[in-house]
Protein backbone atom coordinates (compact mmCIF):
# COMPACT_ATOMS: atom_id res chain seq x y z
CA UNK A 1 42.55 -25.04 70.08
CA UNK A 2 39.62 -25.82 67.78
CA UNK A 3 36.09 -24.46 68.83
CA UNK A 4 33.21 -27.92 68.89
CA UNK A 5 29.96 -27.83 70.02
CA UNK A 6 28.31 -30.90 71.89
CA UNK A 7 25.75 -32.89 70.20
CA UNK A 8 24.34 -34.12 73.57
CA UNK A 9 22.17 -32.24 75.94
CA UNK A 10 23.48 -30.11 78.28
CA UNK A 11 23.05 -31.86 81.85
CA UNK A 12 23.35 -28.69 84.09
CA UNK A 13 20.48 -28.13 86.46
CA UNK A 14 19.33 -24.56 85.72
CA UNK A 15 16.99 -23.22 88.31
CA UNK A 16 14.12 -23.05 85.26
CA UNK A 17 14.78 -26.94 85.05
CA UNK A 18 14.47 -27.81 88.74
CA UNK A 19 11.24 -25.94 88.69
CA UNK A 20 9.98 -27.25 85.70
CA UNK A 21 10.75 -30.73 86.84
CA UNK A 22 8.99 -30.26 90.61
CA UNK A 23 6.01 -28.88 88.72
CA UNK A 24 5.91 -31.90 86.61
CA UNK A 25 6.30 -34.05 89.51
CA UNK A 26 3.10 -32.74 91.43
CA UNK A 27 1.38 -33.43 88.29
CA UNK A 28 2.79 -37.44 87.89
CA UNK A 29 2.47 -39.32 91.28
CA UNK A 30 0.25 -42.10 89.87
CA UNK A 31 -2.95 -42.92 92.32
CA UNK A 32 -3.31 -41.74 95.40
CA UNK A 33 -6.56 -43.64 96.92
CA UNK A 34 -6.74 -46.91 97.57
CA UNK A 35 -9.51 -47.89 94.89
CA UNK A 36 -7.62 -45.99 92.50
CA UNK A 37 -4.14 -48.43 93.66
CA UNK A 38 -5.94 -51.63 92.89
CA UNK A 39 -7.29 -50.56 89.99
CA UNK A 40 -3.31 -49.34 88.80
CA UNK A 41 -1.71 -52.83 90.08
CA UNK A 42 -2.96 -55.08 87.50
CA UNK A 43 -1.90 -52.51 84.23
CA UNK A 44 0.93 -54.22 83.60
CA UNK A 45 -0.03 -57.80 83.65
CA UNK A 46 0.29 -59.95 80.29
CA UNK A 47 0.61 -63.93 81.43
CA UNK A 48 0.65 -63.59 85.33
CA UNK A 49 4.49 -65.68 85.59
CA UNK A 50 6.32 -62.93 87.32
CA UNK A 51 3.76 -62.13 89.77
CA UNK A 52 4.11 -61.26 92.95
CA UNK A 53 2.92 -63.90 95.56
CA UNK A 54 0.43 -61.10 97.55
CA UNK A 55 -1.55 -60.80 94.04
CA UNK A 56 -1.98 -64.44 93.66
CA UNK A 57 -5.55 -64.31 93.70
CA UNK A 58 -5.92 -60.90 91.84
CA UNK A 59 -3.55 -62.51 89.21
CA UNK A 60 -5.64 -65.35 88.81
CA UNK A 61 -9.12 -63.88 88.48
CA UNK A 62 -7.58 -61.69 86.00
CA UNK A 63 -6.91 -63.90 83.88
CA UNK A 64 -9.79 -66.03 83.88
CA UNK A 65 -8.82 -68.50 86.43
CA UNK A 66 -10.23 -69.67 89.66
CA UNK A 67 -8.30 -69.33 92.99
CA UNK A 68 -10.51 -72.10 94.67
CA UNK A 69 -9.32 -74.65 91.84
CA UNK A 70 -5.85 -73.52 93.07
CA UNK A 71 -6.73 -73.99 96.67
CA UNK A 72 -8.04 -77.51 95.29
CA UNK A 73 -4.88 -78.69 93.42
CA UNK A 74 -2.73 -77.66 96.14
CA UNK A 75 -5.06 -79.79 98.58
CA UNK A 76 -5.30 -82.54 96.26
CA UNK A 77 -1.29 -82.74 96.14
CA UNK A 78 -1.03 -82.34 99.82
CA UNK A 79 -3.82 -85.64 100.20
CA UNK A 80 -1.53 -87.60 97.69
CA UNK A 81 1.69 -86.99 99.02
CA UNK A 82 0.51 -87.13 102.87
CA UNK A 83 1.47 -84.83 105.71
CA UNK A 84 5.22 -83.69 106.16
CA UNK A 85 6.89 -81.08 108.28
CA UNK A 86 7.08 -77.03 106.69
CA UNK A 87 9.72 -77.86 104.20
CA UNK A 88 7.40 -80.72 103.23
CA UNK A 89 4.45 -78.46 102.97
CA UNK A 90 6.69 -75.86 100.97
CA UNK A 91 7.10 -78.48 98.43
CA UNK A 92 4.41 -79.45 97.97
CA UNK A 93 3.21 -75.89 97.12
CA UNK A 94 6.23 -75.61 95.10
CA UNK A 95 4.88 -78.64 93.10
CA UNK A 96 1.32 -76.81 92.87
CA UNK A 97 2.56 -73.79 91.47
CA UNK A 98 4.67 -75.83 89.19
CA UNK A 99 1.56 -77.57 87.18
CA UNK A 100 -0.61 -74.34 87.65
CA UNK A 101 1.99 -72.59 85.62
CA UNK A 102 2.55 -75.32 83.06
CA UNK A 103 -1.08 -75.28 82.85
CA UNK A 104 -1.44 -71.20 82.32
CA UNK A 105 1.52 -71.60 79.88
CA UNK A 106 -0.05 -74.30 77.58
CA UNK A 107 -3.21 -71.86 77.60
CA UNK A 108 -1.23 -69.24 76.37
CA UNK A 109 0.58 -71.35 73.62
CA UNK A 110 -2.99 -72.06 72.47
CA UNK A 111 -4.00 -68.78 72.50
CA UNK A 112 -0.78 -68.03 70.65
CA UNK A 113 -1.54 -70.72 68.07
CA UNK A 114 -5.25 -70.03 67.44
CA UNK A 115 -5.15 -66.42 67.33
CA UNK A 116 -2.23 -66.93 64.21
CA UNK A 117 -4.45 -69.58 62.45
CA UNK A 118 -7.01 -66.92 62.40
CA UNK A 119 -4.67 -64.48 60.94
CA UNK A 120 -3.84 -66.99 58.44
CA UNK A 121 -7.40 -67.99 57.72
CA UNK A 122 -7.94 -64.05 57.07
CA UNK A 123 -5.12 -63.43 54.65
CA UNK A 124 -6.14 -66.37 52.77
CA UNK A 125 -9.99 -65.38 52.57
CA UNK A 126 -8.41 -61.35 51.38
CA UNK A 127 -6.05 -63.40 48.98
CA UNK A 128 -9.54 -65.34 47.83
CA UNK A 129 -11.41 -62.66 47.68
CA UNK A 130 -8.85 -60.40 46.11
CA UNK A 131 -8.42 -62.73 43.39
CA UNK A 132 -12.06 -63.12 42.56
CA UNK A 133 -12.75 -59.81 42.21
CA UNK A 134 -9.66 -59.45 39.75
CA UNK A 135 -11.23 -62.63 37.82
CA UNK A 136 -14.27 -61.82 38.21
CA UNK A 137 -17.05 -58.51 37.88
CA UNK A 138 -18.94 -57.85 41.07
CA UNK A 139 -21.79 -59.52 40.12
CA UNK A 140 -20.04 -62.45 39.50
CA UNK A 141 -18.04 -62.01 42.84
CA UNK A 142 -21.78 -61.77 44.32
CA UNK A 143 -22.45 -64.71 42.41
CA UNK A 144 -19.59 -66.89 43.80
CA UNK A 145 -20.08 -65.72 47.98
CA UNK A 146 -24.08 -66.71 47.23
CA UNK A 147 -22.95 -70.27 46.16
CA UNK A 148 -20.85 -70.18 48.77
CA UNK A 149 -23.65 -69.70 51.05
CA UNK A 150 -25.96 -72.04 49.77
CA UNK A 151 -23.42 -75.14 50.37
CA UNK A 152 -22.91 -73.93 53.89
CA UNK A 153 -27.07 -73.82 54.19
CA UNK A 154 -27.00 -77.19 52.36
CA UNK A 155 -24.44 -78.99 54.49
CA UNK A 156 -25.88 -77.60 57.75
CA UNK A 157 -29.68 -79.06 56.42
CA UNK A 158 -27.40 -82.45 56.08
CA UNK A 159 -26.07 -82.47 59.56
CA UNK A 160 -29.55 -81.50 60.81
CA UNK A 161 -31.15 -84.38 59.11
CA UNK A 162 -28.32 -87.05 60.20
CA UNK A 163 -28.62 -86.10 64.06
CA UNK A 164 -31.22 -83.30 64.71
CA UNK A 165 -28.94 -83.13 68.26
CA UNK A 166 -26.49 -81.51 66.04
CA UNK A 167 -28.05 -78.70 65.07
CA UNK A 168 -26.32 -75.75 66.94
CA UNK A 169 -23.20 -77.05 66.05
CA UNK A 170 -24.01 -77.53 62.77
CA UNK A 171 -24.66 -74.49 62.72
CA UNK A 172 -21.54 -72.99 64.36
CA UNK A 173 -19.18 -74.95 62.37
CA UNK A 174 -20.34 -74.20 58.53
């Protein structure tokens, strides 16, 4: 019979293990006080979908949203559709949910979306910058960004003449 030697780890619970492990476990209980729980329950929260119902409202402010406009919808829904019995009412809460969700979702896809046109935008200003400075010497590169900045001054002086209403968003855009 041939003599082999496991790869894996041995799983036999020495006594030094079953200490080791018990000290380790008085060290990693999470929070104990209350403040310090509410402050823990939210760590894991990306988009708020698979919340649970009791942090509704924690879920929602959160993320930027306002419970009361909840509370709104849902009473909005429940004027529209009229008074019913509890499965009724269920329902209609159901339906509430439903659009508050579709709503949080099509924020997130928009989020999504601008936060990669950005990244885009970025790469191609490195690309465009890159490239000038191959083409170019510094002071030429210096050359180029200060034309660059004198359109930008130039078309916002255009807006501002066109509609003087315009100016901070002149401004913002160029």
């Amino acid at each position: 019979m041939e003599n082999t030697v496991s790869l894996r780890k041995s799983t036999c619970l020495t006594p030094r293990r079953v200490d080791a492990a018990r000290h380790n476990s008085e060290r990693s209980t999470g929070p104990r006080s209350e403040a310090g729980k509410e402050r823990m329950k939210m760590n894991a929260l990306k988009h708020g979908c698979d919340a649970a119902p009791e942090n509704e409202a924690a879920v929602m402010r959160a993320l930027g949203e306002d419970p009361k406009r909840y509370a709104a919808l849902k009473a909005e829904l429940a004027t529209a559709y009229g008074p019913g019995d509890a499965l009724w009412d269920r329902q209609i809460e159901d339906l509430a949910k439903l659009y508050w969700r579709r709503d949080r979702i099509e924020r997130m896809e928009t989020g999504l979306m601008r936060d990669a046109l950005r990244d885009v935008e970025e790469r191609r200003r490195g690309l465009a910058r890159a490239l000038a400075a191959v083409t170019f010497g510094p002071s030429q590169c210096e050359a180029v960004a200060l034309d660059r900045a004198i359109d930008r001054k130039v078309r916002i002086l255009v807006t501002m003449r066109k509609d003087p209403g315009r100016i901070f968003a002149a401004a913002r855009h160029l």
